[in-house]
N, C-alpha and C. Protein backbone atom coordinates (compact mmCIF):
# COMPACT_ATOMS: atom_id res chain seq x y z
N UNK A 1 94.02 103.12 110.43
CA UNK A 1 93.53 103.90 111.53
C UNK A 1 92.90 102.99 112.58
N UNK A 2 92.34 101.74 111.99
CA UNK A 2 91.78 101.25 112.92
C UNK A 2 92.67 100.25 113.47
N UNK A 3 93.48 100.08 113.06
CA UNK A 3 94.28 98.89 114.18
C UNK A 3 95.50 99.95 115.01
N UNK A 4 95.69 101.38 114.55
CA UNK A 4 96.12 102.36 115.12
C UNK A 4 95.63 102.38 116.57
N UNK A 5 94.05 102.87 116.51
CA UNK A 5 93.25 103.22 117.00
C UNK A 5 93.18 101.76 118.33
N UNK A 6 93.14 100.51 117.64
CA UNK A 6 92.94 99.38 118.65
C UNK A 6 94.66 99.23 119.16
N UNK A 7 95.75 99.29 119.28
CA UNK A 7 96.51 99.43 119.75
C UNK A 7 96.81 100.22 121.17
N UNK A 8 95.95 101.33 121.14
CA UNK A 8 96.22 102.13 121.75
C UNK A 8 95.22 102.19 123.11
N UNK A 9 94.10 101.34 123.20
CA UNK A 9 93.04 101.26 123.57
C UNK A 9 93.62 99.66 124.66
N UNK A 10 94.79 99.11 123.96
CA UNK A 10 95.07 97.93 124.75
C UNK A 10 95.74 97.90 126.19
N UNK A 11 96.14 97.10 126.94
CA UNK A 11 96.47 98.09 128.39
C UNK A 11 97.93 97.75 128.00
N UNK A 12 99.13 98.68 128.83
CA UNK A 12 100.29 98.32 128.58
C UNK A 12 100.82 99.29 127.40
N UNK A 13 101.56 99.36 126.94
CA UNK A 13 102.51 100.14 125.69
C UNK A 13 103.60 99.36 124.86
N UNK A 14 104.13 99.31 123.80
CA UNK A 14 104.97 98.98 123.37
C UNK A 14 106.44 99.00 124.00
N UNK A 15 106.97 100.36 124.85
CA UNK A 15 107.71 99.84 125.70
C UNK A 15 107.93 98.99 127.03
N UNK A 16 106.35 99.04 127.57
CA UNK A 16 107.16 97.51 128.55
C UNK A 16 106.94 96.81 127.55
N UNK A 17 106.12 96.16 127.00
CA UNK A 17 106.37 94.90 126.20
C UNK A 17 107.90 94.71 125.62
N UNK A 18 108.65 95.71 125.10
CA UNK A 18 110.06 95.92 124.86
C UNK A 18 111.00 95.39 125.84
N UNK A 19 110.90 96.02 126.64
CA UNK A 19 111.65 95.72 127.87
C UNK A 19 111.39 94.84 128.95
N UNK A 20 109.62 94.12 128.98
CA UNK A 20 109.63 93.25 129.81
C UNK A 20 110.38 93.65 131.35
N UNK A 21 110.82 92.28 131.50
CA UNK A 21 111.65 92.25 133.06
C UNK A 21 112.51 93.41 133.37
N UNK A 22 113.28 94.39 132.00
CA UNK A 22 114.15 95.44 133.16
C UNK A 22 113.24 96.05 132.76
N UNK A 23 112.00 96.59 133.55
CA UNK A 23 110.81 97.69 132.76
C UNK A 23 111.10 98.36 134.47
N UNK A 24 112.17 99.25 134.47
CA UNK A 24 112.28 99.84 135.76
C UNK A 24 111.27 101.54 135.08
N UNK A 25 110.96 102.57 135.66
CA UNK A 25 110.44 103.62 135.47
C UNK A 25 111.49 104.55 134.77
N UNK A 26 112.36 104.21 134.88
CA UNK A 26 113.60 105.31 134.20
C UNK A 26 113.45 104.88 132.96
N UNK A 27 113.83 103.73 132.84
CA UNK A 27 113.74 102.83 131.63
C UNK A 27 112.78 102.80 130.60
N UNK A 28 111.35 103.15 130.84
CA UNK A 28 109.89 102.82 130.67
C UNK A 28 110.00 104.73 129.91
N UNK A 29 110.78 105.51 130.69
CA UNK A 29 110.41 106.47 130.37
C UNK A 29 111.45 107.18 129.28
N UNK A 30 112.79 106.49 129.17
CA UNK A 30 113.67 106.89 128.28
C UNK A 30 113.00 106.10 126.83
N UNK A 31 112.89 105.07 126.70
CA UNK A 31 112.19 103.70 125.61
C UNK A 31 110.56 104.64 125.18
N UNK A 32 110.12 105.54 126.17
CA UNK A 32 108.88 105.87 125.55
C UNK A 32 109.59 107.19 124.96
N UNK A 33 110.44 107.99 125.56
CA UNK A 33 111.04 109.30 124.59
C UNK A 33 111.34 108.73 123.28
N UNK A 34 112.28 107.45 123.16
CA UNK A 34 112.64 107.51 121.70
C UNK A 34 112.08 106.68 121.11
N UNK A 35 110.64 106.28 121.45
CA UNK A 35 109.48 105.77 120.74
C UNK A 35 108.61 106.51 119.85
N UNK A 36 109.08 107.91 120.64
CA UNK A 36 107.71 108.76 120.61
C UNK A 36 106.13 108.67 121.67
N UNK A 37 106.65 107.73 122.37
CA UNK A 37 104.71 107.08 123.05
C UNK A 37 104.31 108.53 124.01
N UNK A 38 105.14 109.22 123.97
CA UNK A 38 105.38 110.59 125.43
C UNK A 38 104.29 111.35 125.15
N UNK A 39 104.31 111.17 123.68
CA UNK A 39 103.14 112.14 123.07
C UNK A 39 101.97 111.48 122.92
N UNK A 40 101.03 112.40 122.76
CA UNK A 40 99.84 112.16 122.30
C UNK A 40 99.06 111.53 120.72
N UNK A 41 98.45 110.53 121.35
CA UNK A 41 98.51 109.86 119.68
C UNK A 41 97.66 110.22 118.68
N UNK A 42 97.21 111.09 118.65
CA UNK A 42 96.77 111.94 117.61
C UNK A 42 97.44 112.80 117.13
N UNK A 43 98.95 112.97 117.78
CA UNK A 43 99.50 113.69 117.04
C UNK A 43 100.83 112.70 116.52
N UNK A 44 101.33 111.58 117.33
CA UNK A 44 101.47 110.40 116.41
C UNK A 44 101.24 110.14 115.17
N UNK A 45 99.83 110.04 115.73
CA UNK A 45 99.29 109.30 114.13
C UNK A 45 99.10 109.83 112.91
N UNK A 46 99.03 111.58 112.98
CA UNK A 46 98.88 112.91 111.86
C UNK A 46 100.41 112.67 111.40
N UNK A 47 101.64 112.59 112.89
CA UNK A 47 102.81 112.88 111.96
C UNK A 47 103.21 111.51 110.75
N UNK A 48 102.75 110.22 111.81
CA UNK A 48 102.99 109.24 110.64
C UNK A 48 102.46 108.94 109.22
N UNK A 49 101.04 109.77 109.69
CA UNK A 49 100.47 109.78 108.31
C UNK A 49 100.83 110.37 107.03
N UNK A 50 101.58 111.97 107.41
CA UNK A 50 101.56 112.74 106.77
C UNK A 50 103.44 112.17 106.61
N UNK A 51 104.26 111.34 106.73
CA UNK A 51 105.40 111.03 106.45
C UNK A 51 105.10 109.96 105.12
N UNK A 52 103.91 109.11 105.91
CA UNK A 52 103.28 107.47 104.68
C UNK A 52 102.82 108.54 103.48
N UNK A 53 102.48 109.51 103.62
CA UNK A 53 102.20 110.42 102.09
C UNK A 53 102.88 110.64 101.43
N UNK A 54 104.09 110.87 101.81
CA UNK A 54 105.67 111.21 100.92
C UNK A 54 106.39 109.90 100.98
N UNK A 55 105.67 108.46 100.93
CA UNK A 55 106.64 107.68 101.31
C UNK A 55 107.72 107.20 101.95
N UNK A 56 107.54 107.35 103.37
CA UNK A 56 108.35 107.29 104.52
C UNK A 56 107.28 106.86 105.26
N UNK A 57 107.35 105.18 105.41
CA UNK A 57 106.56 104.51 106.49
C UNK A 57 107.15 104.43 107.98
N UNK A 58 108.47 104.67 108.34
CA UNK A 58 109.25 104.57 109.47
C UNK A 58 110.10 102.86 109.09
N UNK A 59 110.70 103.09 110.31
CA UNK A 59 111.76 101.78 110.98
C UNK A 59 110.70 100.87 111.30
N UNK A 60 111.44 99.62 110.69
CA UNK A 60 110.69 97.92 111.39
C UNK A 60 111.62 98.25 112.89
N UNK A 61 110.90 97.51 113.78
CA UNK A 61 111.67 97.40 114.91
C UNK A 61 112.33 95.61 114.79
N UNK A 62 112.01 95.16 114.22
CA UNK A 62 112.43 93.95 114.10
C UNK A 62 113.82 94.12 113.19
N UNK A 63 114.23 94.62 112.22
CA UNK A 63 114.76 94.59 111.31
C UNK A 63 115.91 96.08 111.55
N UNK A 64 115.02 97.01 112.20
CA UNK A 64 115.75 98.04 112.17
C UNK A 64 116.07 98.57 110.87
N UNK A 65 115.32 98.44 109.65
CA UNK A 65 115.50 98.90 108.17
C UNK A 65 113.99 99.99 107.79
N UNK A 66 114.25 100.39 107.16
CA UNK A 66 113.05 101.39 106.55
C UNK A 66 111.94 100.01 106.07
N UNK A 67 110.91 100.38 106.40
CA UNK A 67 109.82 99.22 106.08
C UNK A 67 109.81 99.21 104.49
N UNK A 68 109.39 100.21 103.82
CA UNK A 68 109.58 100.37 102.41
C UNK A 68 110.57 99.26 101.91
N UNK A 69 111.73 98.97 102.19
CA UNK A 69 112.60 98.21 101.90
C UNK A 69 112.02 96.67 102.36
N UNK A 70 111.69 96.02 103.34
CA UNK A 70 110.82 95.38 103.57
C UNK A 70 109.38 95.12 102.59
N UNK A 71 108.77 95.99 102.67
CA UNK A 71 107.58 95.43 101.45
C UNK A 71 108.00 95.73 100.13
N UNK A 72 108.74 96.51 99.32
CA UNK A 72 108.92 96.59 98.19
C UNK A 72 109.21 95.00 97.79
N UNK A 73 110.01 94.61 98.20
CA UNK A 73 110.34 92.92 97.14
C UNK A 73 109.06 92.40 97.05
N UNK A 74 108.44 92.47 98.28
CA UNK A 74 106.95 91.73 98.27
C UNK A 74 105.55 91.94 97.50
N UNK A 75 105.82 93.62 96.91
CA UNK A 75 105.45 94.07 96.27
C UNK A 75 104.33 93.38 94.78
N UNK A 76 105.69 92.95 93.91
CA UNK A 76 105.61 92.45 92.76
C UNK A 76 104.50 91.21 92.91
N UNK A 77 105.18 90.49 93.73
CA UNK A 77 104.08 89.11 94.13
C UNK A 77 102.93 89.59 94.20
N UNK A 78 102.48 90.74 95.37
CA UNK A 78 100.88 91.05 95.74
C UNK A 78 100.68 91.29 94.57
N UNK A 79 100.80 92.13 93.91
CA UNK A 79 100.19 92.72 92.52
C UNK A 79 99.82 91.90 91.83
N UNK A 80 101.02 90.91 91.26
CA UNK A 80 100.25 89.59 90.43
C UNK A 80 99.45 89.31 91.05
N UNK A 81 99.06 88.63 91.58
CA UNK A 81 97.85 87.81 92.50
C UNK A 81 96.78 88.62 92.82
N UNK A 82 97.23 90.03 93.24
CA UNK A 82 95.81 91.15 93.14
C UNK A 82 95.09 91.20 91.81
N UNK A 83 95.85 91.26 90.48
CA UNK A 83 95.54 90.91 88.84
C UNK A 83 95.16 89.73 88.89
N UNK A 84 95.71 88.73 89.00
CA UNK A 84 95.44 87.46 88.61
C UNK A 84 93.98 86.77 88.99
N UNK A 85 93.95 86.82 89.91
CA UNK A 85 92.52 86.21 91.12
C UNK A 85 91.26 86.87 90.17
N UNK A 86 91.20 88.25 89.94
CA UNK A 86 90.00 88.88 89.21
C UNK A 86 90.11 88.07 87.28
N UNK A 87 90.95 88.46 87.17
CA UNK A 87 91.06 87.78 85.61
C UNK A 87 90.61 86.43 85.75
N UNK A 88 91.49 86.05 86.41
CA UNK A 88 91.16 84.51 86.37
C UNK A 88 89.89 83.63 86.52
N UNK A 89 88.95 84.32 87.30
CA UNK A 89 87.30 84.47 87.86
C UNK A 89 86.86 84.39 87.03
N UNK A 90 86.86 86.05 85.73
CA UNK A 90 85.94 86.39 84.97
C UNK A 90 86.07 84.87 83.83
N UNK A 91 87.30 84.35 83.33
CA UNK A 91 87.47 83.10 82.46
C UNK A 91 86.82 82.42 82.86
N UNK A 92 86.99 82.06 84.49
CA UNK A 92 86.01 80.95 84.53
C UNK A 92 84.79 80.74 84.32
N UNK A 93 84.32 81.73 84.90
CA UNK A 93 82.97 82.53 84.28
C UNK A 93 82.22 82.71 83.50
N UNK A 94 82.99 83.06 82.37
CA UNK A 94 83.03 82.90 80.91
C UNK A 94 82.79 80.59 80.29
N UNK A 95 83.63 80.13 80.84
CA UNK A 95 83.83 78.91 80.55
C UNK A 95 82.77 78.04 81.15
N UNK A 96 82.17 78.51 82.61
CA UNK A 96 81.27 77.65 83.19
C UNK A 96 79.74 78.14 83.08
N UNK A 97 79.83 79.33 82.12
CA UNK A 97 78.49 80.27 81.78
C UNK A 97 78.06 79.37 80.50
């Protein structure tokens, strides 16, 4: 919510930054329809939320793939290392106590 929230607060939008140099007004305004930016971001941010609840994070724009597909491989790694780091502490802990 909060980097939601600071996004939106920044000057500019995701579509000029998209489009840069051809950022004509037609352009600015078709790129914000199929962004969604047309709307209001509180209601943005309810619909994305309530999609991330059923597991549907949306499209990478980089990748153009479901993000899910994107972090799942990466998944496995965080987890070990989210486990590991605490276990690994309390041993030492144990060893330097």
């Amino acid at each position: 919510m909060l980097i939601f929230g600071g996004t939106e607060i920044l000057p500019g939008d995701l579509a000029s930054a998209l489009l840069q140099n051809n950022a004509t007004e037609e352009n600015l305004a078709t790129m914000r329809a199929q962004l969604g930016l047309d709307r209001p971001a509180v209601v943005r941010y309810a619909e994305w939320f309530g999609h991330a609840l059923q597991g549907d994070l949306g499209s990478s724009l980089a990748t153009e793939r479901p993000v899910v597909d994107d972090i799942v491989p990466r998944l496995r790694n965080t987890l070990f290392l989210a486990s590991y780091a605490p276990s690994s502490r309390c041993r030492l802990s144990v060893v330097l106590a």
